[in-house]
N, C-alpha and C. Protein backbone atom coordinates (compact mmCIF):
# COMPACT_ATOMS: atom_id res chain seq x y z
N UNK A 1 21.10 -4.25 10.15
CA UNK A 1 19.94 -5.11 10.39
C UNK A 1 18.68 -4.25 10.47
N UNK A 2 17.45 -4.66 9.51
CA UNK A 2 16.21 -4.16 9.89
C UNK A 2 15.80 -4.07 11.20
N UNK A 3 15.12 -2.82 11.13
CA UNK A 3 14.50 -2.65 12.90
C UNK A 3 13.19 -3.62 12.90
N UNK A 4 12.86 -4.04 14.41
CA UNK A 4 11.79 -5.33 13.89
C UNK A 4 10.57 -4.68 14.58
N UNK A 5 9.68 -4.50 14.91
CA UNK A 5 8.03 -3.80 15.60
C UNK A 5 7.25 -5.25 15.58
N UNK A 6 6.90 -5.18 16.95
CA UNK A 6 6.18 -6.04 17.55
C UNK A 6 4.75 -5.62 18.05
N UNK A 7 3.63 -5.81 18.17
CA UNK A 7 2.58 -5.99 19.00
C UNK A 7 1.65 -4.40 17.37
N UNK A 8 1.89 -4.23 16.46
CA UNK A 8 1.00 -3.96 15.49
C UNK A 8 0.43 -4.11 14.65
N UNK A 9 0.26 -5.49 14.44
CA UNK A 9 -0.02 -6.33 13.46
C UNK A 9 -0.37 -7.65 14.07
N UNK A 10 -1.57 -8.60 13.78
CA UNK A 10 -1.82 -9.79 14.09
C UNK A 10 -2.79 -10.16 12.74
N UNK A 11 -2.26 -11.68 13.10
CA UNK A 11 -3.23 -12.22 11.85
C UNK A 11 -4.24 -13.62 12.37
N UNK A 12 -5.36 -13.26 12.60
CA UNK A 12 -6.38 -14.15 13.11
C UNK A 12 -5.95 -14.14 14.89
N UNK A 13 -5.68 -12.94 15.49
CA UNK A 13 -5.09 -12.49 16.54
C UNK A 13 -3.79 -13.24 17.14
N UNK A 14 -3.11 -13.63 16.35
CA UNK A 14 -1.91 -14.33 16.43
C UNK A 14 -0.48 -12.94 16.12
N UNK A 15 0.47 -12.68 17.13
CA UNK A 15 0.70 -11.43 16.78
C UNK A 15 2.00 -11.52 15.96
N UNK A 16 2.30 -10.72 14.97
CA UNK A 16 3.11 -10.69 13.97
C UNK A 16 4.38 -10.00 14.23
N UNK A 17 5.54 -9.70 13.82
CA UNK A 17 6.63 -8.94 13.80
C UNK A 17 6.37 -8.42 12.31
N UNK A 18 6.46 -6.76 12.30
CA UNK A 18 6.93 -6.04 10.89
C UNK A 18 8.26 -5.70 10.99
N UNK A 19 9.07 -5.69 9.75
CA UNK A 19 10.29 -5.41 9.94
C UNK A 19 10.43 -4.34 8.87
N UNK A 20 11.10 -3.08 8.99
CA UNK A 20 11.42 -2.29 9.15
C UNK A 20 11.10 -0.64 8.95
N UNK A 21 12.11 0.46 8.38
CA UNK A 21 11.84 1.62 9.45
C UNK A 21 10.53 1.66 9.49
N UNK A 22 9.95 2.13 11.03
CA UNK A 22 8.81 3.03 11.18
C UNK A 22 8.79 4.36 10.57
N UNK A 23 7.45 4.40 9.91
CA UNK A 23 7.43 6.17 9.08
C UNK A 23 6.39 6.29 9.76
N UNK A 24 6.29 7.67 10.46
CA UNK A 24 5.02 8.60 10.89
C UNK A 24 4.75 9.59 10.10
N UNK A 25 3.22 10.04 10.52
CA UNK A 25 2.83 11.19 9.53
C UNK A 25 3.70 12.46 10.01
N UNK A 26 3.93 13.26 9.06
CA UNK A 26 5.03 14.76 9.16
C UNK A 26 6.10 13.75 8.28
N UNK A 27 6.82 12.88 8.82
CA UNK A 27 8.15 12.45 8.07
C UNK A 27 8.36 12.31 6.00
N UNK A 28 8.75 12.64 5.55
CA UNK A 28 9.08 12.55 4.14
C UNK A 28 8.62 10.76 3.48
N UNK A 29 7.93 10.85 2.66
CA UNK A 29 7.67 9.46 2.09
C UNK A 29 8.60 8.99 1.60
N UNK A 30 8.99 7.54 2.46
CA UNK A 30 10.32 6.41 1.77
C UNK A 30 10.23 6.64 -0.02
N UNK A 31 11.22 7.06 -0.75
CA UNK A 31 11.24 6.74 -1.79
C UNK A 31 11.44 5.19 -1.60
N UNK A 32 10.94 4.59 -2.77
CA UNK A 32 11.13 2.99 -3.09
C UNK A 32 11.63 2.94 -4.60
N UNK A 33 11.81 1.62 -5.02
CA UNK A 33 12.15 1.18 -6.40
C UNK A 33 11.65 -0.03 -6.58
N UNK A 34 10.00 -0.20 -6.91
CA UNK A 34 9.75 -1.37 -6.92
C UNK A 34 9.13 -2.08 -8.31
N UNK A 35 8.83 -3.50 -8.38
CA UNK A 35 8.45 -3.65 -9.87
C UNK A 35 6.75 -3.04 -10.33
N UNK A 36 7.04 -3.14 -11.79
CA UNK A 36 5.96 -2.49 -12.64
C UNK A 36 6.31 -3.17 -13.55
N UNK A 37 6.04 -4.51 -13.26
CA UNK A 37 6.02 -5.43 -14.54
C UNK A 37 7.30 -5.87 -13.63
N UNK A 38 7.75 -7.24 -14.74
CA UNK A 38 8.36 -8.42 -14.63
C UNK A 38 10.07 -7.36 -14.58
N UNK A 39 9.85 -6.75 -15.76
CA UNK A 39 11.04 -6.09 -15.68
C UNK A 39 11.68 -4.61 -15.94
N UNK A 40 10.43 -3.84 -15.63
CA UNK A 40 10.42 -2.89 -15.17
C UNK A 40 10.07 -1.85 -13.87
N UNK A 41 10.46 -1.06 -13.72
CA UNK A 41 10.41 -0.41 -12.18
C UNK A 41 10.35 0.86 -12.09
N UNK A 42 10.09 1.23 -11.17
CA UNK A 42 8.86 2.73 -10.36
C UNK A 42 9.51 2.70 -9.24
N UNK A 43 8.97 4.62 -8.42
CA UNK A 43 9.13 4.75 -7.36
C UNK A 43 8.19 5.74 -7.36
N UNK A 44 8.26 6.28 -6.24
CA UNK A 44 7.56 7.02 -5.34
C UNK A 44 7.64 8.26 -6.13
N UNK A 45 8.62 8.83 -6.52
CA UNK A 45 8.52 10.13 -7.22
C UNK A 45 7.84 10.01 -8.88
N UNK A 46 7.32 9.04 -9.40
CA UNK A 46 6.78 9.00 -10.43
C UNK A 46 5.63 9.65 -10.08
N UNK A 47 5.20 9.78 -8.97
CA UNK A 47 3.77 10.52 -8.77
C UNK A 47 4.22 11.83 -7.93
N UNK A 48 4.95 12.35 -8.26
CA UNK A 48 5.07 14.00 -8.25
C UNK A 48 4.32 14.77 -8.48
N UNK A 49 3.60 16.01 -7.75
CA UNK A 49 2.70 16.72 -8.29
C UNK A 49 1.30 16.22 -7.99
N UNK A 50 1.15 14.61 -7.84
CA UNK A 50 -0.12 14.96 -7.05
C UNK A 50 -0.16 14.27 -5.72
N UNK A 51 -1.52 14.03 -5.56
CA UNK A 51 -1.89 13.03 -4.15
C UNK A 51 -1.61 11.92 -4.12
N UNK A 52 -1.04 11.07 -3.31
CA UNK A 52 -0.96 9.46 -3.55
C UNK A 52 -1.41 8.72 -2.50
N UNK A 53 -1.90 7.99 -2.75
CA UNK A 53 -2.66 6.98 -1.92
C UNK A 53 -1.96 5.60 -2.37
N UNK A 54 -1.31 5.37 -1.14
CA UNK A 54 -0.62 3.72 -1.42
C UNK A 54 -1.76 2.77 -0.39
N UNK A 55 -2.31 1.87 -1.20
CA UNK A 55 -3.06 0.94 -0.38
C UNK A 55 -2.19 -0.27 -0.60
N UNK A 56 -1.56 -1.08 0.34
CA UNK A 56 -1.03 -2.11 0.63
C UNK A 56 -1.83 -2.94 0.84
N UNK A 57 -1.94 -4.19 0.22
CA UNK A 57 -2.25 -5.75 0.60
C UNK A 57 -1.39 -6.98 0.15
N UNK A 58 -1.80 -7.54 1.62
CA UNK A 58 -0.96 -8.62 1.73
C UNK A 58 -0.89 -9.42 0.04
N UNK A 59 -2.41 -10.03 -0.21
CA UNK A 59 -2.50 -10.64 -1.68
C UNK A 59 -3.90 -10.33 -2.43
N UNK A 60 -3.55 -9.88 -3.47
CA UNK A 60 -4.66 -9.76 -4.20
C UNK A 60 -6.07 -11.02 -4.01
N UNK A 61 -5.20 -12.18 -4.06
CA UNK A 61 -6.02 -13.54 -4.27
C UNK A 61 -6.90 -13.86 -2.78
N UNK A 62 -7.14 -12.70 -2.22
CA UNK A 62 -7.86 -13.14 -1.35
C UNK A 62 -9.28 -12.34 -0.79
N UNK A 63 -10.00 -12.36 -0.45
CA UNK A 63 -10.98 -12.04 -0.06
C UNK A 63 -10.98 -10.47 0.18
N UNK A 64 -10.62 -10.44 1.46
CA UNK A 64 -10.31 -8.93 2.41
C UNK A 64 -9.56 -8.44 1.24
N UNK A 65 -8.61 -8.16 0.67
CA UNK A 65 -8.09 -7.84 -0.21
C UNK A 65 -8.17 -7.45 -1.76
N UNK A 66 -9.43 -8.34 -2.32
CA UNK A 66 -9.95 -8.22 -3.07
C UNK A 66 -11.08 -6.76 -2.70
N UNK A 67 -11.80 -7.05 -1.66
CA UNK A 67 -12.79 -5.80 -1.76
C UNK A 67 -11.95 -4.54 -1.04
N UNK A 68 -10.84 -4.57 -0.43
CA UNK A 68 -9.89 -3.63 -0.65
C UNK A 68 -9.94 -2.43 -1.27
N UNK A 69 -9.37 -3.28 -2.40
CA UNK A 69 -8.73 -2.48 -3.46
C UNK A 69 -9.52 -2.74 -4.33
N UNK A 70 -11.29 -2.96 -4.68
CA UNK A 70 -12.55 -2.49 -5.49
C UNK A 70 -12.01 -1.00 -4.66
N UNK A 71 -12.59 -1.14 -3.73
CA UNK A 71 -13.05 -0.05 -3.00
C UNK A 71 -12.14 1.10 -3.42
N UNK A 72 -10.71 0.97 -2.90
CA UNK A 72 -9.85 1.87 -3.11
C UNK A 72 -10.13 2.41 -4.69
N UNK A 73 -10.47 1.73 -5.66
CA UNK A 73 -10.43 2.13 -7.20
C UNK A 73 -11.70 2.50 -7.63
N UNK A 74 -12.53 2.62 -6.02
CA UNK A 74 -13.67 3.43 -6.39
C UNK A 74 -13.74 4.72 -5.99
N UNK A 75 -13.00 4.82 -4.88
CA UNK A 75 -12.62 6.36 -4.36
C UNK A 75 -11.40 6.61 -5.12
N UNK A 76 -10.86 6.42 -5.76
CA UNK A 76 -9.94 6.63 -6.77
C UNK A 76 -10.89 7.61 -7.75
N UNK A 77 -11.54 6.89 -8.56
CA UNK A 77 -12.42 7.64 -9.34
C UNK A 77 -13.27 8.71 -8.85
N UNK A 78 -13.83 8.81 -7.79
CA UNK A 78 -14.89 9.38 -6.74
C UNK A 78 -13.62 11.13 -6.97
N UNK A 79 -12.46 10.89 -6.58
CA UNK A 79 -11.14 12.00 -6.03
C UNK A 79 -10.70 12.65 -7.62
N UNK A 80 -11.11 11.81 -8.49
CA UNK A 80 -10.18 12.40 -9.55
C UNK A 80 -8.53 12.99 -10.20
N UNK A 81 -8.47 13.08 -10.89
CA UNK A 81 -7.20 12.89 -11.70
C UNK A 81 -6.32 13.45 -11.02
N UNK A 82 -6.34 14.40 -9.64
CA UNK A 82 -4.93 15.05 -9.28
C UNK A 82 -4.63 14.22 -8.27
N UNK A 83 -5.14 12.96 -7.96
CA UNK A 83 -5.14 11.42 -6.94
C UNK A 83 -4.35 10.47 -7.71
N UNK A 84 -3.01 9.96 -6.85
CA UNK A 84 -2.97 8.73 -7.89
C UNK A 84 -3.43 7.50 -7.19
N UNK A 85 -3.85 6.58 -7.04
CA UNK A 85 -4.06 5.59 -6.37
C UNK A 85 -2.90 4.19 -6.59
N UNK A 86 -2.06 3.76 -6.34
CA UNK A 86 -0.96 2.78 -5.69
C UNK A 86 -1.14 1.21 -5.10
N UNK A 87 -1.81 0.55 -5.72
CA UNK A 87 -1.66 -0.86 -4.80
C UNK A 87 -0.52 -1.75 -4.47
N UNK A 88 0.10 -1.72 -3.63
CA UNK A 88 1.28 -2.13 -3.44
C UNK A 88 0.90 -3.95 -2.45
N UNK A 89 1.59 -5.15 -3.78
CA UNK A 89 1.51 -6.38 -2.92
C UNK A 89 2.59 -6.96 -3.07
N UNK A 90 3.10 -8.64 -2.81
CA UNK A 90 4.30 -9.48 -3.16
C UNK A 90 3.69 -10.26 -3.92
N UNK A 91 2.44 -9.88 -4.50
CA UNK A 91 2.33 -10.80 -5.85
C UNK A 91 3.05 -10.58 -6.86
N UNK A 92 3.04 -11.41 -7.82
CA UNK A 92 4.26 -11.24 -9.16
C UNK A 92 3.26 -10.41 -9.97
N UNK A 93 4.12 -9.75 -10.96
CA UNK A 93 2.89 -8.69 -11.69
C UNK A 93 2.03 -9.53 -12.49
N UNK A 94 2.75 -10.53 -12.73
CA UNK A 94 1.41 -11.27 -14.04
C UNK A 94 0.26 -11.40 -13.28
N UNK A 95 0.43 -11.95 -11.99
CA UNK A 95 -0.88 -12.37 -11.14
C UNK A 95 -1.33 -11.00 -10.95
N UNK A 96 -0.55 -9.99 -10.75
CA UNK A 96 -1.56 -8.55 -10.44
C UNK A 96 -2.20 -7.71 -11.65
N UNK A 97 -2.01 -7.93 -13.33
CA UNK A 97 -2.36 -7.93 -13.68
C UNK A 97 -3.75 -9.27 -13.96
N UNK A 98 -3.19 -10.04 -13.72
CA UNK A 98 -4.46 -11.22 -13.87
C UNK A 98 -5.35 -10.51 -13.04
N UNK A 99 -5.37 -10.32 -11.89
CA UNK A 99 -6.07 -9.90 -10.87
C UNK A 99 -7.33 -9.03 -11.61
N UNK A 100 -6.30 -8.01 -12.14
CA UNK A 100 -7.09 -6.60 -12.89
C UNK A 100 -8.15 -6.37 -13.54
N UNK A 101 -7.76 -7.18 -14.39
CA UNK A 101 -8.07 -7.47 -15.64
C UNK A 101 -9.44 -8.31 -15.34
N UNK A 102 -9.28 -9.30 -14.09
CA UNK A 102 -10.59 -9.98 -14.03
C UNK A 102 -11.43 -9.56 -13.08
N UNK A 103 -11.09 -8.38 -12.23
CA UNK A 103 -11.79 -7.75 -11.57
C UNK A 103 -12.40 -6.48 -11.99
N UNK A 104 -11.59 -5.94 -13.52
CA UNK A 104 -11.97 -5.04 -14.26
C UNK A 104 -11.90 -3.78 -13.72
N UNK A 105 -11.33 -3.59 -12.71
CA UNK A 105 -10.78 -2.26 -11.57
C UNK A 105 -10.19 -1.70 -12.37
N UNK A 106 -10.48 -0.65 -12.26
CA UNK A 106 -9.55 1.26 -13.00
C UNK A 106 -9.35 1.93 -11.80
N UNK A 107 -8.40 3.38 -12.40
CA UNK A 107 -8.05 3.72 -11.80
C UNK A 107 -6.93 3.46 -10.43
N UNK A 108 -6.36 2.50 -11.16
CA UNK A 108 -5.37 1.88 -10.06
C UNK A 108 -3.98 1.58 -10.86
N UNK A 109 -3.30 2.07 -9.94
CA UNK A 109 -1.70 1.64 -11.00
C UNK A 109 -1.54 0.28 -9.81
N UNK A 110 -0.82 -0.71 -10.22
CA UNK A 110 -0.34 -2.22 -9.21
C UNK A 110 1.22 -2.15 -9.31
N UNK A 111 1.67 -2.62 -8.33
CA UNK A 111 3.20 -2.36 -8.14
C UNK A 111 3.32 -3.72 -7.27
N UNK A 112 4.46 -4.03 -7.57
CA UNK A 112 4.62 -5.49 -7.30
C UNK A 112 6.20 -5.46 -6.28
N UNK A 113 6.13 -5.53 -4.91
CA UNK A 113 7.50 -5.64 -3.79
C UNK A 113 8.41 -6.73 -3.92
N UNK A 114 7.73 -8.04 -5.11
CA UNK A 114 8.64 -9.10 -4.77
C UNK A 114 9.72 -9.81 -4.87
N UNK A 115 10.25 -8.29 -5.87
CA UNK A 115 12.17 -8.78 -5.76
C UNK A 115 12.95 -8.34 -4.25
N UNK A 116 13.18 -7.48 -3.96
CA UNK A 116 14.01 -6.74 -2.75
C UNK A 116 13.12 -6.08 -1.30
N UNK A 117 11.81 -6.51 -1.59
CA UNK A 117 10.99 -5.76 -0.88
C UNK A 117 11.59 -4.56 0.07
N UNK A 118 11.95 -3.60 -1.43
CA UNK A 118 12.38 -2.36 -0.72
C UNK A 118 10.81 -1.19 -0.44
N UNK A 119 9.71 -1.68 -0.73
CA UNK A 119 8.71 -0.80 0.25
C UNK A 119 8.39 -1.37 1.07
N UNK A 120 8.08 -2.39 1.38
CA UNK A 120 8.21 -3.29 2.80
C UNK A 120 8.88 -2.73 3.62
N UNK A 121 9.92 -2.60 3.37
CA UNK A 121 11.29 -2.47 4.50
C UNK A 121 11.03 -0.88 5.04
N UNK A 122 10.97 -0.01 3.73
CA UNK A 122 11.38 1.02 3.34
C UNK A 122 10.21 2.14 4.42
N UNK A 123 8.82 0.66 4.93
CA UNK A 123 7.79 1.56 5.28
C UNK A 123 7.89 0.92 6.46
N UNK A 124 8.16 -0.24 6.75
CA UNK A 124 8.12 -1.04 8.00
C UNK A 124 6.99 -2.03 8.06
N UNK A 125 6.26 -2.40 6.96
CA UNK A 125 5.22 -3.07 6.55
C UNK A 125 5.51 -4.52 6.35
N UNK A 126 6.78 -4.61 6.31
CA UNK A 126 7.22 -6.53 5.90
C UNK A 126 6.77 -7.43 7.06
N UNK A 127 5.66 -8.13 6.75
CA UNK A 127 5.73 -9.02 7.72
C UNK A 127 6.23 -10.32 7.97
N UNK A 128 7.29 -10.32 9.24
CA UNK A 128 8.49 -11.13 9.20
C UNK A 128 8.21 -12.95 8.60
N UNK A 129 6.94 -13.16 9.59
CA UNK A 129 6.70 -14.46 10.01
C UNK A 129 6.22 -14.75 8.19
N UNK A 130 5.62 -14.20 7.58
CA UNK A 130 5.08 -14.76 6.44
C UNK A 130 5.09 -13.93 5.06
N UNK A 131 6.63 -12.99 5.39
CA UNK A 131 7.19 -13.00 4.18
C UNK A 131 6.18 -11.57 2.95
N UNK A 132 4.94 -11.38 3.74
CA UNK A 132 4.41 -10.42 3.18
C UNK A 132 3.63 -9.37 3.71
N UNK A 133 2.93 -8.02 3.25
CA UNK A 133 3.20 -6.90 3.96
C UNK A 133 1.71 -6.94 4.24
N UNK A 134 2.03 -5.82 5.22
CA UNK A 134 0.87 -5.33 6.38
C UNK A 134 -0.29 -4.71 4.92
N UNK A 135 -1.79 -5.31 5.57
CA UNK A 135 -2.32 -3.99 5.30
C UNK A 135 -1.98 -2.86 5.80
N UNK A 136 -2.39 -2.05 5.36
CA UNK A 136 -1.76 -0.51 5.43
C UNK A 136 -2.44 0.41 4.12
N UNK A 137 -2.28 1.59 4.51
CA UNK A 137 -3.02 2.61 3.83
C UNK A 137 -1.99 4.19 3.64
N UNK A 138 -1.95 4.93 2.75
CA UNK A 138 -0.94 5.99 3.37
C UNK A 138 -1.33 6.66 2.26
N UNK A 139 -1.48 8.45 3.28
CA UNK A 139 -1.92 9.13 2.09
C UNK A 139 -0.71 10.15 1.76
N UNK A 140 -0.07 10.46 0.71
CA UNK A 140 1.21 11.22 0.37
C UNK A 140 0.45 12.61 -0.08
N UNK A 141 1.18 13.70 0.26
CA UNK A 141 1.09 15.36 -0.71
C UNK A 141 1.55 15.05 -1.27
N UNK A 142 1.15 15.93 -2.28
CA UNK A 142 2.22 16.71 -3.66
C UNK A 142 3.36 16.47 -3.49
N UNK A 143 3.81 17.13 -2.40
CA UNK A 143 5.41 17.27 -1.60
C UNK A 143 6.22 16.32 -1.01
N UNK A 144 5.28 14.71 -1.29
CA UNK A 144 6.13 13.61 -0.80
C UNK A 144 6.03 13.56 0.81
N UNK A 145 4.87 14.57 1.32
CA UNK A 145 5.27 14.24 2.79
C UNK A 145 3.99 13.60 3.20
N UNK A 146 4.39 12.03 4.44
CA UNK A 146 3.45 11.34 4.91
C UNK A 146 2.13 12.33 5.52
N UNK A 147 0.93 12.59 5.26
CA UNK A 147 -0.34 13.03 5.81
C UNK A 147 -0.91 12.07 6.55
N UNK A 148 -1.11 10.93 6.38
CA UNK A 148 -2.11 10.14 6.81
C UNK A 148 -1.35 8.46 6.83
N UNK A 149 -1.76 7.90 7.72
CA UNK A 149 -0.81 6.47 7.76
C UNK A 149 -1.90 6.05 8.72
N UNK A 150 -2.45 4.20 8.19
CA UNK A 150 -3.29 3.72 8.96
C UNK A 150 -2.61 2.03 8.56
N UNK A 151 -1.94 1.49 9.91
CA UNK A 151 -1.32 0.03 10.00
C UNK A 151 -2.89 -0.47 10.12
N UNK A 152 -3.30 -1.21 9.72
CA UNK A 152 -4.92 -2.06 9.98
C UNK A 152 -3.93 -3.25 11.41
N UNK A 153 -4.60 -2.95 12.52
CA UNK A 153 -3.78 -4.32 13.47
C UNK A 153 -4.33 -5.81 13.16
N UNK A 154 -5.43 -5.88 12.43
CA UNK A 154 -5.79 -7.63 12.49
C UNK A 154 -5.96 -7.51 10.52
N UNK A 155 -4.66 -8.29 10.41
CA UNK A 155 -4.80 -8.28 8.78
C UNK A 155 -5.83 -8.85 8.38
N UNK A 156 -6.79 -9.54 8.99
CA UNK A 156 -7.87 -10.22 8.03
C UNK A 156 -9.02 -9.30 8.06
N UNK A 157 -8.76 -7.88 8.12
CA UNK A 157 -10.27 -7.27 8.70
C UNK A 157 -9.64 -5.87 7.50
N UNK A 158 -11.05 -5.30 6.93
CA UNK A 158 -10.53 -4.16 5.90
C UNK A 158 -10.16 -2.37 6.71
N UNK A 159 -9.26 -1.98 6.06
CA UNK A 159 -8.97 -0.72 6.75
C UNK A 159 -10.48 0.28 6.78
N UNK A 160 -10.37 1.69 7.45
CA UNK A 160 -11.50 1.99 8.21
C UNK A 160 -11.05 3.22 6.70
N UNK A 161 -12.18 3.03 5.48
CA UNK A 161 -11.91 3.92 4.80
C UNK A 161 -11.92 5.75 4.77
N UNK A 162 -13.45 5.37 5.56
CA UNK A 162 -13.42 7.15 5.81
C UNK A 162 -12.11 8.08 5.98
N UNK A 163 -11.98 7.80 7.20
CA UNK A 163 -10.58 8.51 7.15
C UNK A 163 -9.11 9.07 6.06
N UNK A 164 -9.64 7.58 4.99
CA UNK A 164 -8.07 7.64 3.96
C UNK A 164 -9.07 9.02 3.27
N UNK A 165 -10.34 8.71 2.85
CA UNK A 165 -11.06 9.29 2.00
C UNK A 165 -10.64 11.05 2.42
N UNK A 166 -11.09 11.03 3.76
CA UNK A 166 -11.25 12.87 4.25
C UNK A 166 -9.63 13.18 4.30
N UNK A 167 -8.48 12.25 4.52
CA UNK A 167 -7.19 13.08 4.37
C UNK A 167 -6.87 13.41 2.84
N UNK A 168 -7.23 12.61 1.67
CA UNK A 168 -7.20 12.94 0.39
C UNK A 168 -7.76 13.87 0.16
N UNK A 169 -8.90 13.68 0.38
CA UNK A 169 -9.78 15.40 0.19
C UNK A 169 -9.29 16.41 0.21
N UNK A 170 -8.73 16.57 1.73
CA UNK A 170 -8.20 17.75 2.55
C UNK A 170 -6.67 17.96 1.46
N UNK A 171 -6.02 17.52 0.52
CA UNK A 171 -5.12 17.38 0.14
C UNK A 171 -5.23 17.69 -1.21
N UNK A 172 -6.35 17.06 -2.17
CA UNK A 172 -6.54 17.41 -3.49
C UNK A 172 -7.06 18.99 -3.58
């Protein structure tokens, strides 16, 4: 049984359960296997060799989320090519390509949790009550090991970028 975490996450201060493992910074980044397209699939070691920045949102189709991940695919570009940047949601890929495409964002690969939500689980980001994941932010080395990890506690509010920005830095 997934481990369940209580009191780090609320949504419109209503408080949430994430379910499962907790990863801290020092610990090795969960490999995952998640979709890249309808019927193809990725993990974590496809970005070997450089920096990774996984920005998690709950759904593309929404507000907070939308200026998100502008943002993220602007410090994407800002960090350059030895950065990969990661949006990880439970939208289906067509919608995360729809998304893309009409938001015209680069620099962003989209990865889609919503067969097995094995990065959900894998990070502790699943949120129980509604089936989809925490904002969240996480910055990976070269070496696959967690540097930087920021749970956002009130999902409707955007993560505090500075910080993702200066641990990438310190890393590229």
């Amino acid at each position: 049984m997934a481990q369940e975490h209580q009191g780090l996450v609320a949504f419109k201060g209503d408080p949430l359960t994430l379910v499962g493992d907790a990863v801290e910074v020092g610990d090795k980044a969960p490999n995952f296997r998640i979709a890249n397209g309808l019927a193809d699939f990725t993990s974590l070691s496809d970005c070997d060799g450089k920096v990774g920045v996984l920005n998690v949102v709950p759904s593309l189709d929404t507000a907070v989320c939308d200026l998100q991940t502008r943002r993220m695919s602007q410090i994407a570009g800002e960090l350059g090519d030895d950065l990969v940047m990661i949006t990880v949601s439970m939208d289906l890929p067509p919608a995360q390509e729809r998304w893309a495409g009409d938001a015209d964002v680069e620099n962003v690969t989209f990865l889609s949790d919503y067969r097995d939500h094995s990065f959900g689980l894998s990070y502790g980001v699943r949120i129980k009550e509604l089936g989809i994941l925490a904002r969240s932010v996480w910055v990976v080395d070269r070496d696959g090991t967690v540097r930087y990890k920021q749970i956002v506690p009130e999902t409707t509010d955007e993560p505090d970028y500075d910080p993702v920005i200066a641990a990438a830095k310190e890393l590229i």
